[in-house]
PDB file of N, CA and C in Angstrom:
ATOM      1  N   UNK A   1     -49.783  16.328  12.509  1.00  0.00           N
ATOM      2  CA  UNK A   1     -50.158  15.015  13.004  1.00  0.00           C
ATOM      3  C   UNK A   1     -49.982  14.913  14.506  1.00  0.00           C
ATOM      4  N   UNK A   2     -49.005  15.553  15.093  1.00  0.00           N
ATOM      5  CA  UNK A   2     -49.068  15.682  16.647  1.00  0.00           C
ATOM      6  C   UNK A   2     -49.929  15.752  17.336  1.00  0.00           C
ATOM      7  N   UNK A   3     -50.547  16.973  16.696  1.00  0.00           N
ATOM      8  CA  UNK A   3     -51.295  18.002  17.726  1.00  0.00           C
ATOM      9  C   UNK A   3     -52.607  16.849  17.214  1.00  0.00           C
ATOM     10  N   UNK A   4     -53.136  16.556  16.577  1.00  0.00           N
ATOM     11  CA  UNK A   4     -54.189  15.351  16.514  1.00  0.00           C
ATOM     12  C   UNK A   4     -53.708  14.350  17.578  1.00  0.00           C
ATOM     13  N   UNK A   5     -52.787  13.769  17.068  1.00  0.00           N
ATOM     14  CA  UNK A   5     -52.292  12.412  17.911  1.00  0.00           C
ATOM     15  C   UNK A   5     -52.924  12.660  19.157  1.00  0.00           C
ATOM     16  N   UNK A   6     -51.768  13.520  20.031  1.00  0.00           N
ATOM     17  CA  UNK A   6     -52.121  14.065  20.879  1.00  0.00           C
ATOM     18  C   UNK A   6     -53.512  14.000  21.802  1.00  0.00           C
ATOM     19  N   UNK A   7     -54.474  14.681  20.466  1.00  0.00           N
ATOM     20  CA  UNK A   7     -56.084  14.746  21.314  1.00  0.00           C
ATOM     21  C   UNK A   7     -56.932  13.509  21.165  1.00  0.00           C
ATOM     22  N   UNK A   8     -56.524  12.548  19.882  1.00  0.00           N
ATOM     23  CA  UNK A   8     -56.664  11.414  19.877  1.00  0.00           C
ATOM     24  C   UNK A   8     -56.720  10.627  20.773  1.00  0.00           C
ATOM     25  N   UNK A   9     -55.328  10.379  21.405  1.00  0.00           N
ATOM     26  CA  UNK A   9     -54.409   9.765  22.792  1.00  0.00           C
ATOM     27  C   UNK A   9     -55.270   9.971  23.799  1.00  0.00           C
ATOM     28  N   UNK A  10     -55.945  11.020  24.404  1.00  0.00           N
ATOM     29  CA  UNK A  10     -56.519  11.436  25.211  1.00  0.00           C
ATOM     30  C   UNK A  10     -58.080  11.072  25.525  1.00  0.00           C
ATOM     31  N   UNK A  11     -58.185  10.768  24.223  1.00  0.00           N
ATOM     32  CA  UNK A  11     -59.802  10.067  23.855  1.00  0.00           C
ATOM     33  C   UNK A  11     -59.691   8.154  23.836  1.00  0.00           C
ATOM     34  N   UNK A  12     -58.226   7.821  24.178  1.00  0.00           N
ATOM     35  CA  UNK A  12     -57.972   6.558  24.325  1.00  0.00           C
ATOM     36  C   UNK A  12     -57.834   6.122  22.784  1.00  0.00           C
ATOM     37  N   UNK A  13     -57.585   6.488  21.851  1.00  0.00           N
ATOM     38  CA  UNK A  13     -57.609   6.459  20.601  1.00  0.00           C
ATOM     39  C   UNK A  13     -56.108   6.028  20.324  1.00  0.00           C
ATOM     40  N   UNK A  14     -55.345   4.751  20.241  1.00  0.00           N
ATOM     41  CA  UNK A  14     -53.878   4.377  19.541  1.00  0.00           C
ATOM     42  C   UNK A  14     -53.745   5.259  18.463  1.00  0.00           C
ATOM     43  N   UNK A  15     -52.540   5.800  18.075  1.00  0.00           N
ATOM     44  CA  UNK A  15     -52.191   6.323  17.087  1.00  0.00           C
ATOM     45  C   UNK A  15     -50.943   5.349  16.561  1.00  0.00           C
ATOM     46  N   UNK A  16     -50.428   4.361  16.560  1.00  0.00           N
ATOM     47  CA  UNK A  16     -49.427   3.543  16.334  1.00  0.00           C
ATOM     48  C   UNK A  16     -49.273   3.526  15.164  1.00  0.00           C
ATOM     49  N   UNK A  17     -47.851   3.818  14.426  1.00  0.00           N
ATOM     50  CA  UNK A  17     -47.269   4.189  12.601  1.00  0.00           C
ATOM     51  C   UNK A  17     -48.255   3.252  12.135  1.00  0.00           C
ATOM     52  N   UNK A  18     -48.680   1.940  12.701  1.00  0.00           N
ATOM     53  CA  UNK A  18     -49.571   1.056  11.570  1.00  0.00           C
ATOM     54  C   UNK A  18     -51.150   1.836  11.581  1.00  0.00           C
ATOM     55  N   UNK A  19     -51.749   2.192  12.586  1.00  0.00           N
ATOM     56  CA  UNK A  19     -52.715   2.992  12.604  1.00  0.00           C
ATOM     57  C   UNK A  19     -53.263   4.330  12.306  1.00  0.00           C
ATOM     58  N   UNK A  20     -52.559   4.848  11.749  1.00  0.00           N
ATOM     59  CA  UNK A  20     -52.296   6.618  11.969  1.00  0.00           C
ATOM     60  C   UNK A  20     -51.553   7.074  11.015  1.00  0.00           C
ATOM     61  N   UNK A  21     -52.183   7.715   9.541  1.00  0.00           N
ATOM     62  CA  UNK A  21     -50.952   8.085   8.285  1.00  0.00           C
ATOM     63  C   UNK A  21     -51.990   9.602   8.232  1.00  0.00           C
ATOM     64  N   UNK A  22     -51.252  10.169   7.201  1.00  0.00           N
ATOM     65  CA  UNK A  22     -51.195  11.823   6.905  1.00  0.00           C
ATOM     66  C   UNK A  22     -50.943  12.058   5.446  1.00  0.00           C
ATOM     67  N   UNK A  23     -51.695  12.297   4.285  1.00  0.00           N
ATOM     68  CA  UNK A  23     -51.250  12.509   3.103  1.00  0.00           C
ATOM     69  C   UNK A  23     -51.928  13.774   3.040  1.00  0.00           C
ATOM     70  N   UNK A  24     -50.311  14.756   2.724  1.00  0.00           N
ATOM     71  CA  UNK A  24     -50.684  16.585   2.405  1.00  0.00           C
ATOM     72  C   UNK A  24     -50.547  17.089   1.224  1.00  0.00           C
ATOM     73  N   UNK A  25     -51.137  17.431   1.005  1.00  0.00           N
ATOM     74  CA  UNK A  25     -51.372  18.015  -0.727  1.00  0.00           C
ATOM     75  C   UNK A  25     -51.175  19.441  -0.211  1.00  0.00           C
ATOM     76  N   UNK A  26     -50.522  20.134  -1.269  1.00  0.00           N
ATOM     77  CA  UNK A  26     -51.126  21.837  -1.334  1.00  0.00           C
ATOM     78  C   UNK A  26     -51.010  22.562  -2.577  1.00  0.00           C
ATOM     79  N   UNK A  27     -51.673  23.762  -2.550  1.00  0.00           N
ATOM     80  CA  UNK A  27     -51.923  24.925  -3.937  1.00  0.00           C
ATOM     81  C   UNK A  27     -50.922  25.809  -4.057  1.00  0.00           C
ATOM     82  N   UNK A  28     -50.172  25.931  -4.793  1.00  0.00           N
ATOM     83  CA  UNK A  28     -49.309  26.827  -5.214  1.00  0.00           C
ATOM     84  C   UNK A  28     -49.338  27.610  -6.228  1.00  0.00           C
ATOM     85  N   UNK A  29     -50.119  28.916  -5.758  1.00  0.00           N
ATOM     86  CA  UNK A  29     -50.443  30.030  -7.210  1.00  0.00           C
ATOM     87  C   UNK A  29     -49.635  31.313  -7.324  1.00  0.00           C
ATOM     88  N   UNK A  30     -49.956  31.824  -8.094  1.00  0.00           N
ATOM     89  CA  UNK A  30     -49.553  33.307  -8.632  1.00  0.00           C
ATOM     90  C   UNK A  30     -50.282  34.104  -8.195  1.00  0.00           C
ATOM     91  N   UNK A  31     -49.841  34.665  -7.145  1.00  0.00           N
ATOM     92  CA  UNK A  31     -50.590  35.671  -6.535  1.00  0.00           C
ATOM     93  C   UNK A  31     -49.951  36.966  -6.611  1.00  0.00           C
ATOM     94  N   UNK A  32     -50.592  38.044  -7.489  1.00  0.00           N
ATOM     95  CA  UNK A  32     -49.549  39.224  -8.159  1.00  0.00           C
ATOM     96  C   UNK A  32     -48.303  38.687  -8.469  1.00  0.00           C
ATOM     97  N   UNK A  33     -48.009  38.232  -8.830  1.00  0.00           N
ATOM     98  CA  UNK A  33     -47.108  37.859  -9.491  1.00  0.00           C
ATOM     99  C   UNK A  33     -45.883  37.336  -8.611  1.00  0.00           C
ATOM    100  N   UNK A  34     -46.234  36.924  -6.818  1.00  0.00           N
ATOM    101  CA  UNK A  34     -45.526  35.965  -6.535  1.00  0.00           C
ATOM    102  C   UNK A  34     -46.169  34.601  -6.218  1.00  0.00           C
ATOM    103  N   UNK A  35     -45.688  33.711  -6.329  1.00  0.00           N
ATOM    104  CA  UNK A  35     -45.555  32.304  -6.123  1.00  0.00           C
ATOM    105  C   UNK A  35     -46.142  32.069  -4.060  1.00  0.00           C
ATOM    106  N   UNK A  36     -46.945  31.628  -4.285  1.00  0.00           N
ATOM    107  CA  UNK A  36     -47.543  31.483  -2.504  1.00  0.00           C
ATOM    108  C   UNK A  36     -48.512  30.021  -2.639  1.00  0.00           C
ATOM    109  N   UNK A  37     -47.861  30.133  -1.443  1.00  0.00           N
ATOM    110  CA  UNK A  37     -48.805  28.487  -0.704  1.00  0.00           C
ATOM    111  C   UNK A  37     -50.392  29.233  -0.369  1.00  0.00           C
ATOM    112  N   UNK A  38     -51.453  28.312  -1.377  1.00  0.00           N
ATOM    113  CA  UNK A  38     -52.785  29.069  -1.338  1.00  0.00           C
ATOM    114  C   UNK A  38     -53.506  28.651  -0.098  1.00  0.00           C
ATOM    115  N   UNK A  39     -53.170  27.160   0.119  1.00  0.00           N
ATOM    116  CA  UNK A  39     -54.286  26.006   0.118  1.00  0.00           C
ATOM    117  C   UNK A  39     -53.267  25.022   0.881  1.00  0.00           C
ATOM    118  N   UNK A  40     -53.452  24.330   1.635  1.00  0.00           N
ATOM    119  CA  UNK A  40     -52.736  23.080   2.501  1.00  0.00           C
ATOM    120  C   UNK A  40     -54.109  22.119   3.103  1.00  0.00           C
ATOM    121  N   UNK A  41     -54.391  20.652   2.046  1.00  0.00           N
ATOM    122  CA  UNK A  41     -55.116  19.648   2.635  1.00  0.00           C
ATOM    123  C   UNK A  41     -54.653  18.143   2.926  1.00  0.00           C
ATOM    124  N   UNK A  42     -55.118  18.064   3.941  1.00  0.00           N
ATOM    125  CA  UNK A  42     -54.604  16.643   5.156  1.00  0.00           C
ATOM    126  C   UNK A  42     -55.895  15.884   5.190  1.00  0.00           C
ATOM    127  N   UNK A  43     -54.855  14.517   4.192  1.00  0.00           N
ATOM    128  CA  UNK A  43     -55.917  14.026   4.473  1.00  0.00           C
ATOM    129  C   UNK A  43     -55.666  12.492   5.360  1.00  0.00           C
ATOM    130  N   UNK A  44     -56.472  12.431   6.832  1.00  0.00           N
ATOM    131  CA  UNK A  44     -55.731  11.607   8.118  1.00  0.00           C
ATOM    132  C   UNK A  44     -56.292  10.487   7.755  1.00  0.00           C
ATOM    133  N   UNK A  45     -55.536   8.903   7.928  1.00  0.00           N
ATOM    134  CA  UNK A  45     -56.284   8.123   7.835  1.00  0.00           C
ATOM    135  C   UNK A  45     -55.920   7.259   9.109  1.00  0.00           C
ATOM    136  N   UNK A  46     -57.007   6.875   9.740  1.00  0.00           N
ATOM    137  CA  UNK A  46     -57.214   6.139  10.782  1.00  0.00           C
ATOM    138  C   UNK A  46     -57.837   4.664  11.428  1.00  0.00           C
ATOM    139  N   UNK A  47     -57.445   3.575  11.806  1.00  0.00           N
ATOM    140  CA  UNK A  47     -57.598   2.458  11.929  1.00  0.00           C
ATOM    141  C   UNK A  47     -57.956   2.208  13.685  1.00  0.00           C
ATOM    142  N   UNK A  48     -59.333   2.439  13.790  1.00  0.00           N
ATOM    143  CA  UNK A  48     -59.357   2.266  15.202  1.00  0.00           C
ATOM    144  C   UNK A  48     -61.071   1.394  15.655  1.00  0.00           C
ATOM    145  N   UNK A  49     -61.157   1.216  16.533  1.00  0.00           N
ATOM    146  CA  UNK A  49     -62.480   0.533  17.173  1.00  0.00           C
ATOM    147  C   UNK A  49     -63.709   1.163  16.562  1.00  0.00           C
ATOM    148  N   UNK A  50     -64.854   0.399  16.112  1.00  0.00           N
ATOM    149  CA  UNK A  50     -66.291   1.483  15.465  1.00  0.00           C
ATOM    150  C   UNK A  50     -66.640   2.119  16.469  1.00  0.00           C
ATOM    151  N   UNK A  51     -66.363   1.628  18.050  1.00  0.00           N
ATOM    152  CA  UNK A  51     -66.858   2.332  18.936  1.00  0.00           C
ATOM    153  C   UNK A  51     -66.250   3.835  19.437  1.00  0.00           C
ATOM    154  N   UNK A  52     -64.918   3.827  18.509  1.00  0.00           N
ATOM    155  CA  UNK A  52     -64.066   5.380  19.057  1.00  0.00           C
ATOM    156  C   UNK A  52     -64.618   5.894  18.258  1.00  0.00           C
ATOM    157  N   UNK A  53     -65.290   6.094  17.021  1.00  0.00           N
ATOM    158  CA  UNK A  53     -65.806   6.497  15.602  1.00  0.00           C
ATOM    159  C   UNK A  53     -65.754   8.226  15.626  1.00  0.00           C
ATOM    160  N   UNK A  54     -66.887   8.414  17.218  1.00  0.00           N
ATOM    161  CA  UNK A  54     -67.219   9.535  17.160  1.00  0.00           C
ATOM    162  C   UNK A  54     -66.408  10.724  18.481  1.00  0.00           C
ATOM    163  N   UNK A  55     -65.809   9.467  18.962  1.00  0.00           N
ATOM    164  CA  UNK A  55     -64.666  10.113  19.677  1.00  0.00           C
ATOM    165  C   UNK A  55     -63.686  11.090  18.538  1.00  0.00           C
ATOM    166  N   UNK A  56     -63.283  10.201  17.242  1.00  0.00           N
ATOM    167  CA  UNK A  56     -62.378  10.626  16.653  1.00  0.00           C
ATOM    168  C   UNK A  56     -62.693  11.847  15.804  1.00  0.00           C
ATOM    169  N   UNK A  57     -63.959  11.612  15.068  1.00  0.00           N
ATOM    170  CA  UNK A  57     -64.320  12.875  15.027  1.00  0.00           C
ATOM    171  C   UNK A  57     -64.448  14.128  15.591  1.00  0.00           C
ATOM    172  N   UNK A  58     -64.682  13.617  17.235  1.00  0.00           N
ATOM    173  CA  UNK A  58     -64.906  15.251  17.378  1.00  0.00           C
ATOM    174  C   UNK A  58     -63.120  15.446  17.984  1.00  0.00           C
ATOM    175  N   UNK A  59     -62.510  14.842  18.000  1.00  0.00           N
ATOM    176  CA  UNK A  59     -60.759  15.388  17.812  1.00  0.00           C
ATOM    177  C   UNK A  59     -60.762  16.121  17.106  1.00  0.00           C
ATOM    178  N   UNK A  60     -60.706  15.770  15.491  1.00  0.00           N
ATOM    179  CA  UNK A  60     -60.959  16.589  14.307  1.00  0.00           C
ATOM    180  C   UNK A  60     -61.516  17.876  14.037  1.00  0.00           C
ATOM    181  N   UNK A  61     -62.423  17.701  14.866  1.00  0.00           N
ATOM    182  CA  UNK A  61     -63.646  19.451  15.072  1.00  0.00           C
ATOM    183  C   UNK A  61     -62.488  19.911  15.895  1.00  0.00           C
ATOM    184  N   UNK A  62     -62.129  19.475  17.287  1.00  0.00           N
ATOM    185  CA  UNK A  62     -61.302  20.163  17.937  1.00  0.00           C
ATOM    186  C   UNK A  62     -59.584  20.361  17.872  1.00  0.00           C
ATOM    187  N   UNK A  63     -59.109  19.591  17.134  1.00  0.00           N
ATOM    188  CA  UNK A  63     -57.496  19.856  17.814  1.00  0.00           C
ATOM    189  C   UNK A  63     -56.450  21.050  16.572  1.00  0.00           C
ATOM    190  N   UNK A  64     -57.669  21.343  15.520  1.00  0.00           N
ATOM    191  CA  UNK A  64     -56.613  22.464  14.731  1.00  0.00           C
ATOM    192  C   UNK A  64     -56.826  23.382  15.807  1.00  0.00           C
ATOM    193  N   UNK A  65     -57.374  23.925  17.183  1.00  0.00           N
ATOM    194  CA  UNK A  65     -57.593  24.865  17.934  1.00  0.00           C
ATOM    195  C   UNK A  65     -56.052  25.038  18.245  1.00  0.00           C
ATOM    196  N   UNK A  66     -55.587  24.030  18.858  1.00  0.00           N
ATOM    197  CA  UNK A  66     -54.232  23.842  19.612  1.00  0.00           C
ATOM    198  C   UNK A  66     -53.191  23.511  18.829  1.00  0.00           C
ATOM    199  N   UNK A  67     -52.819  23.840  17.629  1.00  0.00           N
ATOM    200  CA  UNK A  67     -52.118  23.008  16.469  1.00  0.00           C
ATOM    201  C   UNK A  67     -50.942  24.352  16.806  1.00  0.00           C
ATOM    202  N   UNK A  68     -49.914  23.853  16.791  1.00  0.00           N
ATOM    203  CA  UNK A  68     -49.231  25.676  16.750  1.00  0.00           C
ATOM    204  C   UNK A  68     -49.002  25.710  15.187  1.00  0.00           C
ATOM    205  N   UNK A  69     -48.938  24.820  14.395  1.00  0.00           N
ATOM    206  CA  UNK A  69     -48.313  24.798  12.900  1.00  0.00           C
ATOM    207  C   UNK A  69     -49.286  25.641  12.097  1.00  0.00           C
ATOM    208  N   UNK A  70     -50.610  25.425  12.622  1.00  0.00           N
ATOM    209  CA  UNK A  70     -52.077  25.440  11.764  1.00  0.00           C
ATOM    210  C   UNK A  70     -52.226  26.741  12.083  1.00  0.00           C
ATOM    211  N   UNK A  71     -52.076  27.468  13.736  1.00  0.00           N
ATOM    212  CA  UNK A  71     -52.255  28.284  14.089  1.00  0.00           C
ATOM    213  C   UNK A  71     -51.187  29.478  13.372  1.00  0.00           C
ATOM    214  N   UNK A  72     -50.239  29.352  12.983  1.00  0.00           N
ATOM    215  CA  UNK A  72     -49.213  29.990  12.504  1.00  0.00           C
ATOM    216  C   UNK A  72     -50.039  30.576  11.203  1.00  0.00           C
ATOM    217  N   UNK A  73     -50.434  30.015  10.212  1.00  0.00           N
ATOM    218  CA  UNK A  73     -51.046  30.062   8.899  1.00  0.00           C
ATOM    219  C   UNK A  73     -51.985  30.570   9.000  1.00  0.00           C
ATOM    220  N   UNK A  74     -53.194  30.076   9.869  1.00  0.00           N
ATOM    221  CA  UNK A  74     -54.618  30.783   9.696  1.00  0.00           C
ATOM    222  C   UNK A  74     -54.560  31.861   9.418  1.00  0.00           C
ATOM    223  N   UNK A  75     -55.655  32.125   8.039  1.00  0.00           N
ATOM    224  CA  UNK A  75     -55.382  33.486   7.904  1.00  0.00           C
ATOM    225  C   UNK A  75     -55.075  33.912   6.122  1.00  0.00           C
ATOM    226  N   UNK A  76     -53.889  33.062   6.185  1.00  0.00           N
ATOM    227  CA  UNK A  76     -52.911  33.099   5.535  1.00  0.00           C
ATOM    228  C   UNK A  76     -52.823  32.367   4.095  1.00  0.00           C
ATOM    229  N   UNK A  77     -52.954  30.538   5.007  1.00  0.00           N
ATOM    230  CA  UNK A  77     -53.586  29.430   4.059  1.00  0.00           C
ATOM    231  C   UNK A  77     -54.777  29.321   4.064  1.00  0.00           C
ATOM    232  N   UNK A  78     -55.389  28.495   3.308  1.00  0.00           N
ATOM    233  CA  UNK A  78     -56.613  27.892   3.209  1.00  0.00           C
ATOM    234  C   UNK A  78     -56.198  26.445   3.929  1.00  0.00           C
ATOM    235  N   UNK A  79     -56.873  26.118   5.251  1.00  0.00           N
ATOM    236  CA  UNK A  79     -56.356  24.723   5.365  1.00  0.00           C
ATOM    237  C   UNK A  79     -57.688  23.491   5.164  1.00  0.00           C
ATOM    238  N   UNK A  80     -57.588  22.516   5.222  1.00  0.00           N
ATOM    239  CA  UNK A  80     -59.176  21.727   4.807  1.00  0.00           C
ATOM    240  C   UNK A  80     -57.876  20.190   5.573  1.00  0.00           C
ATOM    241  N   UNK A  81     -59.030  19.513   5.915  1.00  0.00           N
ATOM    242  CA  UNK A  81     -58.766  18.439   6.502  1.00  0.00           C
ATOM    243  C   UNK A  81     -59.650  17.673   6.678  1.00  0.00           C
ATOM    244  N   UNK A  82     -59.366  16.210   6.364  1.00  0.00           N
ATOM    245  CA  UNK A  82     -60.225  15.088   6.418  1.00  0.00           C
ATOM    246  C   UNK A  82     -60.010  14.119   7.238  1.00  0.00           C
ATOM    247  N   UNK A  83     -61.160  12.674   7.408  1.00  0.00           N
ATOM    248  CA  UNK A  83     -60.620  11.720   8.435  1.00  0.00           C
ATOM    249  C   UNK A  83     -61.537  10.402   7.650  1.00  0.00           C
ATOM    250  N   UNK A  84     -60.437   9.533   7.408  1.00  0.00           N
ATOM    251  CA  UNK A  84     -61.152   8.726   6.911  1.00  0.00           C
ATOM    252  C   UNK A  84     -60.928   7.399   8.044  1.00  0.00           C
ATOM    253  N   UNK A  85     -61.653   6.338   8.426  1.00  0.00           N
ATOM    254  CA  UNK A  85     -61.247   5.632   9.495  1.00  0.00           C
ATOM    255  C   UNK A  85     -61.753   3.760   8.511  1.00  0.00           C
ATOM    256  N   UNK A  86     -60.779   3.646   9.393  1.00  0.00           N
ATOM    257  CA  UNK A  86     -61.329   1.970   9.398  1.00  0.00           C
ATOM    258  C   UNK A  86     -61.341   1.417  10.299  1.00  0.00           C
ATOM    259  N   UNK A  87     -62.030   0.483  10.351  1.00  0.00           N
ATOM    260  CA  UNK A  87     -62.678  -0.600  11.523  1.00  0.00           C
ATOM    261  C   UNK A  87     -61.416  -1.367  11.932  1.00  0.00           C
ATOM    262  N   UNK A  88     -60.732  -1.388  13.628  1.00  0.00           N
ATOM    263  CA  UNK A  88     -59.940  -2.210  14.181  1.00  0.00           C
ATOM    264  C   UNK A  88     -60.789  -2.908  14.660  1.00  0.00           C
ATOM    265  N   UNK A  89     -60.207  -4.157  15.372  1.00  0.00           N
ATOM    266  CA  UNK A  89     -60.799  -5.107  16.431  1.00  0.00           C
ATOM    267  C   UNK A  89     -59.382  -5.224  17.278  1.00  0.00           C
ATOM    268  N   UNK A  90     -59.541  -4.022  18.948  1.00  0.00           N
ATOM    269  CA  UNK A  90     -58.731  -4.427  19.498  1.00  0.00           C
ATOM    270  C   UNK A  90     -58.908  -5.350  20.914  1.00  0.00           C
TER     271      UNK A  90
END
């Protein structure tokens, strides 16, 4: 959630606890016969102006680049991430 915030912030985009949540799910299989994290999905939800809409999106395209958490895994996990937004009036 940082490393979003972060590129968010930069696009003039509030991230404030009332604006800005994170629900992570992940896959946990049997892989030869050990136990591994398959899969890690985020899904962001966001409360901001219709006019940041496409600001916020392209955060999304861009900020797993700079993520060090995300960057650690690639590879490794499967990661998937979403953005669902709602309409502020600020």
């Amino acid at each position: 959630m940082g490393t979003f915030a972060r590129v968010l912030g930069a696009k003039k985009i509030r991230t404030f606890q009332d604006r800005f949540k994170a629900n992570v799910t992940g896959d946990i299989e049997d892989v030869n016969g050990v136990l591994k994290i398959t899969q890690i999905n985020v899904q962001y939800w966001l409360k901001l102006p219709p006019e940041k809409r496409q600001d916020a999106k392209e955060a999304l395209d861009n900020y797993i680049h700079l993520c060090p958490g995300a960057q650690s895994v690639v590879g490794c996990i499967n990661l998937n991430h979403e953005l669902k937004m709602e309409d502020a009036s600020d």
